[in-house]
N, C-alpha and C. Protein backbone atom coordinates (compact mmCIF):
# COMPACT_ATOMS: atom_id res chain seq x y z
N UNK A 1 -92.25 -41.07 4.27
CA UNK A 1 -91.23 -41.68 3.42
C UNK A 1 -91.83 -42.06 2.07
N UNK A 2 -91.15 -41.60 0.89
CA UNK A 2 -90.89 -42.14 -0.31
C UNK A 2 -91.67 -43.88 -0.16
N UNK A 3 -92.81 -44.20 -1.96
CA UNK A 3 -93.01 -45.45 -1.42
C UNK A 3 -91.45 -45.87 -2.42
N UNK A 4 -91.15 -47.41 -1.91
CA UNK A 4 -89.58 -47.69 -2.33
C UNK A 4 -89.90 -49.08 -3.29
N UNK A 5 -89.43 -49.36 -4.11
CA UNK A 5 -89.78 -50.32 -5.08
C UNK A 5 -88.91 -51.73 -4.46
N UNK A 6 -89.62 -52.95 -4.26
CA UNK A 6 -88.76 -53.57 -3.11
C UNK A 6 -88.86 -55.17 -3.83
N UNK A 7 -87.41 -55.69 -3.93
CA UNK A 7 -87.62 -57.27 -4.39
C UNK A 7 -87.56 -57.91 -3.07
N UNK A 8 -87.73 -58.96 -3.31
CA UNK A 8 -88.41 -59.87 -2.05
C UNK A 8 -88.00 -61.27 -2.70
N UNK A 9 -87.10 -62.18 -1.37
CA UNK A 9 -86.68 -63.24 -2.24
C UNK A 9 -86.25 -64.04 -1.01
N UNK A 10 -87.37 -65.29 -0.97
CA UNK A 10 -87.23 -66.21 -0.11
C UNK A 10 -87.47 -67.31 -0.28
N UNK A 11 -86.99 -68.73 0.21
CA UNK A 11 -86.98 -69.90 -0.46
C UNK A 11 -88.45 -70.53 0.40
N UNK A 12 -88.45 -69.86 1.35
CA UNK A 12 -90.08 -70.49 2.08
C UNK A 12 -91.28 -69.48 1.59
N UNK A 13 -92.33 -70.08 1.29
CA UNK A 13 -93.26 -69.27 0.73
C UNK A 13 -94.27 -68.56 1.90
N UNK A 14 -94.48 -69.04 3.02
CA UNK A 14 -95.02 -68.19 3.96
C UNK A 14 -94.35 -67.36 4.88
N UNK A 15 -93.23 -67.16 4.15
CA UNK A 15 -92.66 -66.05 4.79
C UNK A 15 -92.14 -65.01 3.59
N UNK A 16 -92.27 -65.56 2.82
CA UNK A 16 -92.58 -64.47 1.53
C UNK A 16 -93.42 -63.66 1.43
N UNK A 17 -94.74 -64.73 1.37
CA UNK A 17 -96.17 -63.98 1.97
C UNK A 17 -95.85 -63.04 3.34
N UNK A 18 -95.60 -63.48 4.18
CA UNK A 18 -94.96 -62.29 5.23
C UNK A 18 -94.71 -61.15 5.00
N UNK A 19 -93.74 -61.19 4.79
CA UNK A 19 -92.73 -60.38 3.87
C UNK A 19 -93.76 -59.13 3.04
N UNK A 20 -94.10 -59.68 2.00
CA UNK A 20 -95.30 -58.89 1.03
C UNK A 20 -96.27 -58.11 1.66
N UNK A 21 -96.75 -58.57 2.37
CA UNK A 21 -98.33 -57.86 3.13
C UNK A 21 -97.09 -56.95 3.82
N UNK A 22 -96.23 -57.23 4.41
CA UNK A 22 -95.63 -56.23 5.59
C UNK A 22 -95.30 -54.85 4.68
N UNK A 23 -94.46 -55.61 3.63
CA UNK A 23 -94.38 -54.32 2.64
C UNK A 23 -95.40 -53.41 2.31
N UNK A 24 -96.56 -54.44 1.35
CA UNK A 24 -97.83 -53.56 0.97
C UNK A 24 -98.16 -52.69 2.10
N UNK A 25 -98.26 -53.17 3.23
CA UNK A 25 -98.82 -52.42 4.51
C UNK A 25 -98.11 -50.70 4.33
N UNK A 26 -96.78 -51.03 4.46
CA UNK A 26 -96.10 -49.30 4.49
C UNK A 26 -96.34 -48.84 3.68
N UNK A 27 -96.82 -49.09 2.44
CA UNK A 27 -97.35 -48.44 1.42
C UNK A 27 -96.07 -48.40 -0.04
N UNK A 28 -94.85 -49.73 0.02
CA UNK A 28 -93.92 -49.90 -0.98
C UNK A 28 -94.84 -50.63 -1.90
N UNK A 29 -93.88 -50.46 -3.16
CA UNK A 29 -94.28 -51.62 -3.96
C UNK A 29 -92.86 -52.47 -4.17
N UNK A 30 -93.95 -54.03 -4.37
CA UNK A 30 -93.34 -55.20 -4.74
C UNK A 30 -93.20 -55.41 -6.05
N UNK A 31 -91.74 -55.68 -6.34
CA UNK A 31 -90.68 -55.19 -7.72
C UNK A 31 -90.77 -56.85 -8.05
N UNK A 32 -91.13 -57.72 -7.60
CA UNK A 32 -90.91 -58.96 -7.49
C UNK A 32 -90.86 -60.10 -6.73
N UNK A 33 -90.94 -60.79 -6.02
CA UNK A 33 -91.32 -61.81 -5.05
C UNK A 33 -90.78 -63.67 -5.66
N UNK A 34 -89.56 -63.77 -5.70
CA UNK A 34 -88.97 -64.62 -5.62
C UNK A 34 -88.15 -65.71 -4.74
N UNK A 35 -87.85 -66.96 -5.45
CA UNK A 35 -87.59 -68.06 -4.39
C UNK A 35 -86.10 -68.25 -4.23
N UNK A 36 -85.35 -68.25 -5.71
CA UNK A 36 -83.86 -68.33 -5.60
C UNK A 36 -82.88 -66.95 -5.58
N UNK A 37 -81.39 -67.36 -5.56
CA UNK A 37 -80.26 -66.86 -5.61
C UNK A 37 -80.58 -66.09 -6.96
N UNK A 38 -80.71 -66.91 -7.80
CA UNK A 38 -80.65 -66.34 -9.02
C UNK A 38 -81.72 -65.55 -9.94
N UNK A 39 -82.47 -66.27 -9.15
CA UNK A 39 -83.76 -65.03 -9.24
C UNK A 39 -83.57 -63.41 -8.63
N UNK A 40 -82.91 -63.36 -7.61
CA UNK A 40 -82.31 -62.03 -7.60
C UNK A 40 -81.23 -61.41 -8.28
N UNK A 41 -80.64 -61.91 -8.76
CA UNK A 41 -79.30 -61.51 -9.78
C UNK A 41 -80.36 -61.18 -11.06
N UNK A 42 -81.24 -61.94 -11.72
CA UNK A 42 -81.67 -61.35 -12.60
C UNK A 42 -82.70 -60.55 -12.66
N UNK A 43 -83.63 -60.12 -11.80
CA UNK A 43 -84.41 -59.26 -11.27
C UNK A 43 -83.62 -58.42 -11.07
N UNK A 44 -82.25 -58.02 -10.58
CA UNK A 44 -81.79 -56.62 -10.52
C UNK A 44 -80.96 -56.60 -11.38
N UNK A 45 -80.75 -57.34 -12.63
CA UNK A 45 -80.40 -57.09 -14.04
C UNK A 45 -81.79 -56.23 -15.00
N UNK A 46 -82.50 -56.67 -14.68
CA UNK A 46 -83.60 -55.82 -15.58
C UNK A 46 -83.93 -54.63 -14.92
N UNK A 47 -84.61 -54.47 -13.81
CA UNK A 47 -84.71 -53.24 -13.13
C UNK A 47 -83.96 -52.99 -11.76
N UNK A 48 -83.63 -52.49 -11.49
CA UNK A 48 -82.75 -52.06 -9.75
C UNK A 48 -83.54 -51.85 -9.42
N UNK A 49 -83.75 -52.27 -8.11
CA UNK A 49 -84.80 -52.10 -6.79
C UNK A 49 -84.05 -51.23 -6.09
N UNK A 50 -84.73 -50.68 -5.29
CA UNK A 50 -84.42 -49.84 -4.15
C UNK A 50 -83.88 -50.43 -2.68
N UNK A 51 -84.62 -51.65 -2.95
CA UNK A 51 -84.16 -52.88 -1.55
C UNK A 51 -84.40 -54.37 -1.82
N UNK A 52 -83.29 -55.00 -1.48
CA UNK A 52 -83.81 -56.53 -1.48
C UNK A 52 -84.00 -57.20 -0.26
N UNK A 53 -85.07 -57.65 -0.29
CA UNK A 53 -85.01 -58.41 1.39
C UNK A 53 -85.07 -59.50 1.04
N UNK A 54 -84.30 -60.44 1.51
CA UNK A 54 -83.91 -61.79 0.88
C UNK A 54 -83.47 -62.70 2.33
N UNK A 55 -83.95 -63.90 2.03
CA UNK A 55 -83.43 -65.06 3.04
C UNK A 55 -82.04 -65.61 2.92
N UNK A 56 -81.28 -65.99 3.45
CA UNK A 56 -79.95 -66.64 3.25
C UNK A 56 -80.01 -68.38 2.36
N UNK A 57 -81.28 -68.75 2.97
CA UNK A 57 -80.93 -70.46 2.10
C UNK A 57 -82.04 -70.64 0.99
N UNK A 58 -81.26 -70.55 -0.25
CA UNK A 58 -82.15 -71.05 -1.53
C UNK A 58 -81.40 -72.07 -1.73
N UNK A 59 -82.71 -72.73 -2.76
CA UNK A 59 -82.22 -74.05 -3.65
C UNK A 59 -81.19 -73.89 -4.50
N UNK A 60 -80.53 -72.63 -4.91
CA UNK A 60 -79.41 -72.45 -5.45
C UNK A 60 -78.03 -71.32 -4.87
N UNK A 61 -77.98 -70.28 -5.21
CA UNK A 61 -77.09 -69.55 -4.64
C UNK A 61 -77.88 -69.13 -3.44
N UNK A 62 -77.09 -69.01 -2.44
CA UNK A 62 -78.11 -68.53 -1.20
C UNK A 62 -77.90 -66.68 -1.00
N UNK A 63 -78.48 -66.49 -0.23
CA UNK A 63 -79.16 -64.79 -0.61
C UNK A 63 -78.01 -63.50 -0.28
N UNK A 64 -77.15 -63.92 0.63
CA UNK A 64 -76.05 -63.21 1.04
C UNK A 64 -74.80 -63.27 -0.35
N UNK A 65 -74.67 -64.03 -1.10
CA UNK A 65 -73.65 -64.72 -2.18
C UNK A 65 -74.59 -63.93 -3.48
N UNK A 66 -75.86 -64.17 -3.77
CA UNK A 66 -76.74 -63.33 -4.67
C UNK A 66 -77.15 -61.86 -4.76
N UNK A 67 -76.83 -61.52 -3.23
CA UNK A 67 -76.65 -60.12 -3.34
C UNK A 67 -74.91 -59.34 -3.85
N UNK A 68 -74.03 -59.92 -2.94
CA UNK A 68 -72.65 -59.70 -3.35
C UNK A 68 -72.36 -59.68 -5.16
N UNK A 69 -72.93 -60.49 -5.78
CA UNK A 69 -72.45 -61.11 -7.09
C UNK A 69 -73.49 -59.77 -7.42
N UNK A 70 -74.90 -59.47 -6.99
CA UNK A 70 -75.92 -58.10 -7.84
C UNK A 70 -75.02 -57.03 -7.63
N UNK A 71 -74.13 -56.67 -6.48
CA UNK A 71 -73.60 -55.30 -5.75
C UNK A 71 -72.34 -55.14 -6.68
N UNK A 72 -71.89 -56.01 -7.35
CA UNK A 72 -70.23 -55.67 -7.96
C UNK A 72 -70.57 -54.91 -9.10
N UNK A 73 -71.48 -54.91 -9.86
CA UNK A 73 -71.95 -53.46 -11.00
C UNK A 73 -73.04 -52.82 -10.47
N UNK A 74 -73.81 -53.09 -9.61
CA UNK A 74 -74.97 -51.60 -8.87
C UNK A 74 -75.02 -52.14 -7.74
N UNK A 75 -74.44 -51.68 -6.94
CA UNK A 75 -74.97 -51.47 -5.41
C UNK A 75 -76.26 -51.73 -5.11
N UNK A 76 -76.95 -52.51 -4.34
CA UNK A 76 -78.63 -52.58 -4.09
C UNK A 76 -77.75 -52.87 -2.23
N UNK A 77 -78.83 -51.75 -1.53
CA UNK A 77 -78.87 -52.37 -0.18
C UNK A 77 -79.90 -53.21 0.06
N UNK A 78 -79.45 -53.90 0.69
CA UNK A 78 -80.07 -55.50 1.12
C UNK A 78 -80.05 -55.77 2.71
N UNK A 79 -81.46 -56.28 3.11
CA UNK A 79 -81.69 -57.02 4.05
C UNK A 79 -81.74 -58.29 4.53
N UNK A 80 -81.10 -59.44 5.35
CA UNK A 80 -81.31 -60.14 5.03
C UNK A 80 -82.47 -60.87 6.43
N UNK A 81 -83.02 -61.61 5.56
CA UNK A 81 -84.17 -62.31 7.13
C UNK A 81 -83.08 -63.75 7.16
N UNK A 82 -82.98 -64.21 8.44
CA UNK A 82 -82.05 -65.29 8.99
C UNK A 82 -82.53 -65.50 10.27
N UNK A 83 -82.96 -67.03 10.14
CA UNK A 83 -83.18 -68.01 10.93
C UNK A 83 -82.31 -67.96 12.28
N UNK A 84 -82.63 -67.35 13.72
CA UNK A 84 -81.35 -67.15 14.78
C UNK A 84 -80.18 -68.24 14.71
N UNK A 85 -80.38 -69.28 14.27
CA UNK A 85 -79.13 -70.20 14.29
C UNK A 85 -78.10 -69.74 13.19
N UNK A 86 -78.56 -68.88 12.22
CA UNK A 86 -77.47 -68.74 11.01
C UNK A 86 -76.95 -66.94 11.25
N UNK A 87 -77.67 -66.46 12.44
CA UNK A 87 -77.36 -65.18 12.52
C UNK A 87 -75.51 -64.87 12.87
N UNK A 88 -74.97 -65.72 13.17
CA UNK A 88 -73.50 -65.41 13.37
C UNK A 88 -72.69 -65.52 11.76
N UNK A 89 -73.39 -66.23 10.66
CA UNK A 89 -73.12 -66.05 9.43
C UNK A 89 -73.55 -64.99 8.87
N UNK A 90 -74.68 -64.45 9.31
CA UNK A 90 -74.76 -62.86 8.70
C UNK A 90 -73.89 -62.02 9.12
N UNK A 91 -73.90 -62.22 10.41
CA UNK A 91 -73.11 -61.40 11.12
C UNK A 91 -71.63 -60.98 10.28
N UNK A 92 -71.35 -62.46 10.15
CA UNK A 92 -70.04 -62.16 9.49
C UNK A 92 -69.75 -61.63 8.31
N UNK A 93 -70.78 -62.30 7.56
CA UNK A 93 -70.67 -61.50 6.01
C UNK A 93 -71.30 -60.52 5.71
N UNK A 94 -71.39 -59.36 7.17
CA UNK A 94 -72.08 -58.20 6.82
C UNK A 94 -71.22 -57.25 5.83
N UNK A 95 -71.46 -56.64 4.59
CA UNK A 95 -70.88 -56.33 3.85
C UNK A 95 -71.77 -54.79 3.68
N UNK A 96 -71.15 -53.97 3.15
CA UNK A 96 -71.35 -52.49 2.70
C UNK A 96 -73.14 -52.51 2.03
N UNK A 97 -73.32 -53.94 1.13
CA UNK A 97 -74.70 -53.56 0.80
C UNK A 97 -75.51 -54.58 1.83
N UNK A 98 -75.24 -55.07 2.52
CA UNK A 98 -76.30 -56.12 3.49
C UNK A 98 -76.16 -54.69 4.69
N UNK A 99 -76.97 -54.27 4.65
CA UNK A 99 -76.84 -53.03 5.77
C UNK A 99 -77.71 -53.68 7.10
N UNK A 100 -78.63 -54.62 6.84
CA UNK A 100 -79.16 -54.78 8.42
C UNK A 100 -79.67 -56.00 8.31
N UNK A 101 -80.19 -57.24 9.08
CA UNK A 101 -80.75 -58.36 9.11
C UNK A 101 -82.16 -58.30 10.06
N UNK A 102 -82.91 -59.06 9.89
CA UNK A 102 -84.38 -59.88 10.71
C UNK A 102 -84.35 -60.91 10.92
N UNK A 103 -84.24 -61.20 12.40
CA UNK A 103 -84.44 -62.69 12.60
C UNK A 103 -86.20 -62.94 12.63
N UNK A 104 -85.72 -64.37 12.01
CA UNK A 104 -86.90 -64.95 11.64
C UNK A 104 -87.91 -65.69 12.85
N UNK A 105 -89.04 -65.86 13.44
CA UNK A 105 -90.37 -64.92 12.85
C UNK A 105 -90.18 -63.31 12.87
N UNK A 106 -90.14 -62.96 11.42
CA UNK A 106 -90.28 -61.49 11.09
C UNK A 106 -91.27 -61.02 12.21
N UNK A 107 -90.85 -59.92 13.23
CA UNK A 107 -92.07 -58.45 13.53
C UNK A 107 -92.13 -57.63 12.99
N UNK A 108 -93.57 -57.58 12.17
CA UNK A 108 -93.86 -56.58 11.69
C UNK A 108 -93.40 -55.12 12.03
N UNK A 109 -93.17 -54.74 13.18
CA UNK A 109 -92.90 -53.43 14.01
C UNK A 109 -91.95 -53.69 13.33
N UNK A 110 -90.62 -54.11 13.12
CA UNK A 110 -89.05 -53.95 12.69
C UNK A 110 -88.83 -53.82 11.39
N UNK A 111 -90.04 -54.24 10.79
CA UNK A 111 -89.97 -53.97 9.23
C UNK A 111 -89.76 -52.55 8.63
N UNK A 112 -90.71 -52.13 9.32
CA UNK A 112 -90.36 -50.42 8.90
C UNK A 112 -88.92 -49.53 9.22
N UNK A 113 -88.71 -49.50 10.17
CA UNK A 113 -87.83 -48.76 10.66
C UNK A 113 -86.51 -49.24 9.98
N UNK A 114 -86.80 -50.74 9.88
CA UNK A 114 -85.49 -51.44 9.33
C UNK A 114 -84.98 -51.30 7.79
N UNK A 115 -86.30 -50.71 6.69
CA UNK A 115 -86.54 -50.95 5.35
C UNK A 115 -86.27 -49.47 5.33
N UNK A 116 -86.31 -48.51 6.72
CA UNK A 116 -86.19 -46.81 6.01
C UNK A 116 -84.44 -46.77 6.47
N UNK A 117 -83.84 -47.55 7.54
CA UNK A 117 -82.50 -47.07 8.02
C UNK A 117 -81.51 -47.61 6.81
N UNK A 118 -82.27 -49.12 6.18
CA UNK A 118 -81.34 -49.29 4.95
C UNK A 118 -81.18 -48.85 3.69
N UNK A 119 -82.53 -47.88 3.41
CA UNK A 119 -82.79 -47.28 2.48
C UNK A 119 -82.15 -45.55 2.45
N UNK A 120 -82.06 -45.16 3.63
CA UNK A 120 -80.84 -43.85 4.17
C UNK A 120 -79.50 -44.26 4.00
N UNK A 121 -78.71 -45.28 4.43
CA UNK A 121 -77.82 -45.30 4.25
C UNK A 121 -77.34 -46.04 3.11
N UNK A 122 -78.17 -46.70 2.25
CA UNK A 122 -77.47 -46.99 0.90
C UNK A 122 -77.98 -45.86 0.08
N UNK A 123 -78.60 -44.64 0.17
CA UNK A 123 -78.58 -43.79 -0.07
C UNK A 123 -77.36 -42.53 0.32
N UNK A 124 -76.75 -42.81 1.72
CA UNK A 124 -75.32 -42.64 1.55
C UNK A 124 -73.83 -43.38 0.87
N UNK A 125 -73.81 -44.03 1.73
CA UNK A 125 -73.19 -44.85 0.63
C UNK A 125 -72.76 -44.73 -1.02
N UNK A 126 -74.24 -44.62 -1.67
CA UNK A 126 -74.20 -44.16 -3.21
C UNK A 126 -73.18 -42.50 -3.52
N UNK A 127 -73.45 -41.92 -2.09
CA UNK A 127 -73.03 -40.61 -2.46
C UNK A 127 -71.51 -40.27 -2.46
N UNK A 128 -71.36 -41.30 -1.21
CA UNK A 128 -70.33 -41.43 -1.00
C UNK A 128 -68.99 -41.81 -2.34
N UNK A 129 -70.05 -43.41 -2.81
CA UNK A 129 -69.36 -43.78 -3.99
C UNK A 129 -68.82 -42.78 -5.28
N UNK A 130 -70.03 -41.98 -5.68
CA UNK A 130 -70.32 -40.64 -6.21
C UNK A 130 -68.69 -40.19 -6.08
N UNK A 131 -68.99 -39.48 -4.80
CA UNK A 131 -67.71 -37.99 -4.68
C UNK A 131 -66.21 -38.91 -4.30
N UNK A 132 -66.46 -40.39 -4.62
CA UNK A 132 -65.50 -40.79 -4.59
C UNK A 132 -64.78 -41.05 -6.29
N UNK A 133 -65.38 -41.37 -6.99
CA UNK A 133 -65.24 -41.58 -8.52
C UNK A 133 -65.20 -39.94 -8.90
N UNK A 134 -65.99 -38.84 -8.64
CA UNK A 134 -65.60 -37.56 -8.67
C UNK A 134 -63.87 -37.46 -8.43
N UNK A 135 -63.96 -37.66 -7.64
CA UNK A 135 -62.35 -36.91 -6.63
C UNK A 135 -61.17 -37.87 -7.76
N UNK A 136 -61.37 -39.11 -7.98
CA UNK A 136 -60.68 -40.13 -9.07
C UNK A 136 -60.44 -39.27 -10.22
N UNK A 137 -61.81 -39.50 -10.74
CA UNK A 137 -61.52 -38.36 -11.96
C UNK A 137 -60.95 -37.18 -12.34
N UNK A 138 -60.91 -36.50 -11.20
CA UNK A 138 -60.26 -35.02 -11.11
C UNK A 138 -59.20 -35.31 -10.92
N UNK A 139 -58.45 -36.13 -10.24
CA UNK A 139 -57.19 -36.15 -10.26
C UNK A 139 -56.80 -37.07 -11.38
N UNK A 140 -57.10 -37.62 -12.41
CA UNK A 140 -56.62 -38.11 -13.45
C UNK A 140 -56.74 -37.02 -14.38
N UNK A 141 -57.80 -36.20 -14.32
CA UNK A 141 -57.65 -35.26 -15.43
C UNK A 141 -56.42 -33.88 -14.80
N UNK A 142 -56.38 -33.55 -13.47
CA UNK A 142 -55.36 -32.58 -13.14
C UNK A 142 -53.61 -33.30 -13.57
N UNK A 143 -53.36 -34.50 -13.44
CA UNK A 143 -51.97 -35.37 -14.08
C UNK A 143 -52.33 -35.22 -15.73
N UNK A 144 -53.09 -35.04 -16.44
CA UNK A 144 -53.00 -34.93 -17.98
C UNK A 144 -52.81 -33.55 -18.11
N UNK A 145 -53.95 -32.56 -17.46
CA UNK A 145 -53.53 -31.06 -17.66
C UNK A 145 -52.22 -30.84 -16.96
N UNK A 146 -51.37 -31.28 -16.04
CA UNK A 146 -50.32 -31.14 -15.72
C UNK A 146 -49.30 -31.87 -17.02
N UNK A 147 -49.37 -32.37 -17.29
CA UNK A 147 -48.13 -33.01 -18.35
C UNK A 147 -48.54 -32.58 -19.93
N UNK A 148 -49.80 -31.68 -19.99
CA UNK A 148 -50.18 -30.55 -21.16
C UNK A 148 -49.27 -29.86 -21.25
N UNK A 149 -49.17 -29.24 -19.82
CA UNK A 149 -48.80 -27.67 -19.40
C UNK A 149 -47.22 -27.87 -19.62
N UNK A 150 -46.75 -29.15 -18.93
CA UNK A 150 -45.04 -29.37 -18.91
C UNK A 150 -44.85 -29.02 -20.62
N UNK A 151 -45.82 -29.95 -21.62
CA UNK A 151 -45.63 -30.34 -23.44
C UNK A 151 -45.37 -28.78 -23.43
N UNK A 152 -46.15 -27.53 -23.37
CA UNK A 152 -46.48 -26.49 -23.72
C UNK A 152 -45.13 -25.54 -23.30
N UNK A 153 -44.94 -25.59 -21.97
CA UNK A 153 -43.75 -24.67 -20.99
C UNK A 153 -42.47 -25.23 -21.73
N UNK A 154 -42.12 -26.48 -22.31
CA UNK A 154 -40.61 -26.96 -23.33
C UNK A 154 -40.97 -26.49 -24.22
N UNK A 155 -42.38 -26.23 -25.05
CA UNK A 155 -41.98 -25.96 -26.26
C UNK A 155 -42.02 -24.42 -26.76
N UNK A 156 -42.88 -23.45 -25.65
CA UNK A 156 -42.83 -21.80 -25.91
C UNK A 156 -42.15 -21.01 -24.70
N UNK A 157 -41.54 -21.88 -23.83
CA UNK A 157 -40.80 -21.26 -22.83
C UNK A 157 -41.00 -20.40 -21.68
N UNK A 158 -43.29 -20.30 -21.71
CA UNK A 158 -43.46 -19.82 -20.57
C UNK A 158 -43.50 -20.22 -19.02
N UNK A 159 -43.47 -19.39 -18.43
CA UNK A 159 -43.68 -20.09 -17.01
C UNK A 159 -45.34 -20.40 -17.11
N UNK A 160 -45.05 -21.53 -15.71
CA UNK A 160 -46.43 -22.30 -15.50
C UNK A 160 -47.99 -21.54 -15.84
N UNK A 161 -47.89 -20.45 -14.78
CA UNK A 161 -48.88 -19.58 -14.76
C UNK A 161 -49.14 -19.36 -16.38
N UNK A 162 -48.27 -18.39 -17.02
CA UNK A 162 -48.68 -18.01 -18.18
C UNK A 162 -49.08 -19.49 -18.94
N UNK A 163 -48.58 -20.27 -18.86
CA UNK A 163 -48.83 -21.36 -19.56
C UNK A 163 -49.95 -21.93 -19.92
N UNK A 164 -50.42 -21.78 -17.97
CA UNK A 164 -51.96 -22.25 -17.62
C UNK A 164 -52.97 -21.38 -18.20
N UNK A 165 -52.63 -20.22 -18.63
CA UNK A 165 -53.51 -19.08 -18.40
C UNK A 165 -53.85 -19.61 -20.67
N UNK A 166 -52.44 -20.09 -20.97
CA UNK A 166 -52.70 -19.99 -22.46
C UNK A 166 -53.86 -21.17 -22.91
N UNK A 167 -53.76 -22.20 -21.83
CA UNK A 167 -54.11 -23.03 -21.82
C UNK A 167 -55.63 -23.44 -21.51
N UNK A 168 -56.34 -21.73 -20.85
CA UNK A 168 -57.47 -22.14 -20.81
C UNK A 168 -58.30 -20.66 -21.68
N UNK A 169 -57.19 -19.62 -22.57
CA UNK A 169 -57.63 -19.18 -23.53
C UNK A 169 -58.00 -20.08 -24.60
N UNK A 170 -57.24 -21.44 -25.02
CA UNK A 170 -57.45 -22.14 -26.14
C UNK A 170 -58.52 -22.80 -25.59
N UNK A 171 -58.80 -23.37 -24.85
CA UNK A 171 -60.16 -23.93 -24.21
C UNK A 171 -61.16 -23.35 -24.21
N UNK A 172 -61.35 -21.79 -24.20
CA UNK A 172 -62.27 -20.44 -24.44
C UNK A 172 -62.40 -20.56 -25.38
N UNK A 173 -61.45 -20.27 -26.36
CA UNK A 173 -61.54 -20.10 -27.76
C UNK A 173 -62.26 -21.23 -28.65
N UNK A 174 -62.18 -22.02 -28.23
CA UNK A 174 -62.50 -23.41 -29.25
C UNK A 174 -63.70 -24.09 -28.47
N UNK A 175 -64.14 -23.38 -27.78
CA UNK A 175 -65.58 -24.16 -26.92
C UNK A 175 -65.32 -25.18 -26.24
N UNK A 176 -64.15 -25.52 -25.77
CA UNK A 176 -64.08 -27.34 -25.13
C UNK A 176 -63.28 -27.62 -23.65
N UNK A 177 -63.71 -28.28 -23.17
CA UNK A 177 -62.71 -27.80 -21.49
C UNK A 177 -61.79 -28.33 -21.45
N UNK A 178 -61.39 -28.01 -20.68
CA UNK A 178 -60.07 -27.88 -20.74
C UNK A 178 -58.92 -29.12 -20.68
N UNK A 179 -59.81 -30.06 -20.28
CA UNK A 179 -59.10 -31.38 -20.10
C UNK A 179 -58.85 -32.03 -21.65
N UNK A 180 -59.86 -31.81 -22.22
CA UNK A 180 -60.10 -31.54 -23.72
C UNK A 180 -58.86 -31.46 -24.50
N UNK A 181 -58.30 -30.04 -24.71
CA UNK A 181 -57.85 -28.93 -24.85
C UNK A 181 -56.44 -30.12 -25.05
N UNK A 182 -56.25 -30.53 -23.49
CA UNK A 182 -55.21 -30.98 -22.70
C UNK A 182 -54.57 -31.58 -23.23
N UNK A 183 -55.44 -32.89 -23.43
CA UNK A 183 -55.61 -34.21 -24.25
C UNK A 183 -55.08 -34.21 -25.66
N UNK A 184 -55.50 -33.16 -26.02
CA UNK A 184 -55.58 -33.14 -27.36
C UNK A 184 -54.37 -32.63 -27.74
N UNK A 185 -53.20 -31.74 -26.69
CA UNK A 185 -51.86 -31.43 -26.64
C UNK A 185 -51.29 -32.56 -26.73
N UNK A 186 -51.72 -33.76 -25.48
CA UNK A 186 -50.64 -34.85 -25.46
C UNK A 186 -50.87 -35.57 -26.76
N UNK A 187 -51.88 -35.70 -27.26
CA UNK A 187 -51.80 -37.05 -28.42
C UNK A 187 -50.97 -35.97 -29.77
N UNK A 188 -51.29 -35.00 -29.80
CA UNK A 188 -50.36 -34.19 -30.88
C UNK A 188 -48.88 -34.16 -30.92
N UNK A 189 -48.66 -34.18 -29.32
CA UNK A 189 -47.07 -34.44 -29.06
C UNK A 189 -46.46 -36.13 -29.81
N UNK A 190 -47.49 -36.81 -29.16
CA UNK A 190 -47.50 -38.31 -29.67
C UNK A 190 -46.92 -38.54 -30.98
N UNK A 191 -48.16 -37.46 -31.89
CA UNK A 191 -48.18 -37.77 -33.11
C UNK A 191 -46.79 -37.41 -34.00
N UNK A 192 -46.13 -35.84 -33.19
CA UNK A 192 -44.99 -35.53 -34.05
C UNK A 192 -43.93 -36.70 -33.71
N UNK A 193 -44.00 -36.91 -32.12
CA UNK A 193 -42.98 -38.35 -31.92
C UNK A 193 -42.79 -39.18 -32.78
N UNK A 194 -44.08 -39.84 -33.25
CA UNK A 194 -43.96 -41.11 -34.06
C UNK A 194 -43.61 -40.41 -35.95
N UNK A 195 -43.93 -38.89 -35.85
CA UNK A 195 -43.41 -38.97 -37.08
C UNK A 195 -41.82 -38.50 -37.09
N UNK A 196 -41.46 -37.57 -36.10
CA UNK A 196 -39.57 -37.57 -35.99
C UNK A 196 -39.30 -39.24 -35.87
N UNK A 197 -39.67 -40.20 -35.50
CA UNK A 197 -38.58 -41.40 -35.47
C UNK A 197 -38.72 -41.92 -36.41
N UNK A 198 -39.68 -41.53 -37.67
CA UNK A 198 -39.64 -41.95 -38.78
C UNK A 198 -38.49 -41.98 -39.51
């Protein structure tokens, strides 16, 4: 495995230290090694880590609430270490980037396996997000090239096909794709609008 660039963020310091050596051991590097909430929000404002392993209780935002608030503009999968009495609160606020927890005393043995299964699947996840904003986009740009094609078929009277077909000669012709092309039909339509109601 890939070494993975890893923040680390716990309000007790010997289990930070924990934490660190377990990392160094697999051969990651440590992106940072912090105590608060907010120390992780701004640590993955400057660089994105690959993983946060973080405790649930800081002196300020606690680690489940500091990851949520990092995940709403970049996704970071996150681990969290939790004390067995607070494990029914992880439990609950297991969310899309908290992909797995450690109860606390950390075993070393669980570190690994646990730091590569969250690092695979927020590596899905991302892809997921991906071909999901893909598939968005394509269908916002197929509703503009569709209401091109309608501007074009009222005003030269071909059918669709030919329409489409004129529609991606001018896109040939002028170097620009076609959504382009499209776009640039509707705001022209726009433009004669606002000058007929003149």
């Amino acid at each position: 495995m890939e070494s993975l660039e890893v923040l680390i963020a716990h309000s007790d310091p010997d289990t930070r230290v924990t934490i660190e050596n377990g990392v160094q051991k697999l051969g990651h590097q440590i992106l940072g090694s912090i105590s608060s909430g907010e120390g992780i929000v701004d640590a993955c404002q400057k660089k994105q880590p690959d993983i946060v392993i973080s405790g649930v209780h800081m002196p300020d935002v606690d680690g489940i609430r500091a990851l949520t608030l990092v995940s709403k503009d970049r996704p970071v999968p996150g681990i969290i270490v939790t004390p067995k009495t607070d494990l029914e609160l992880v439990e609950t606020a297991a969310l899309d980037h908290i992909m797995a927890w450690l109860v606390e005393p950390i075993r070393m043995v669980d570190l690994g396996p646990t730091i590569l299964l969250v690092y695979r699947r927020g590596q899905e996840f991302s892809e997921l997000r991906k071909e999901n904003q893909d598939l968005r986009a394509a269908l916002t740009d197929r509703k503009i090239i569709e209401r091109a094609k309608g501007i074009l078929m009222k005003a030269t009277g071909l059918n669709e096909g030919d329409t489409f077909k004129q529609l991606q000669k001018l896109a040939s012709s002028k170097r620009m794709r076609l959504i382009e092309i499209a776009q640039s039909i509707i705001n022209a339509e726009g433009a004669f609008e606002i000058v007929e109601g003149e």
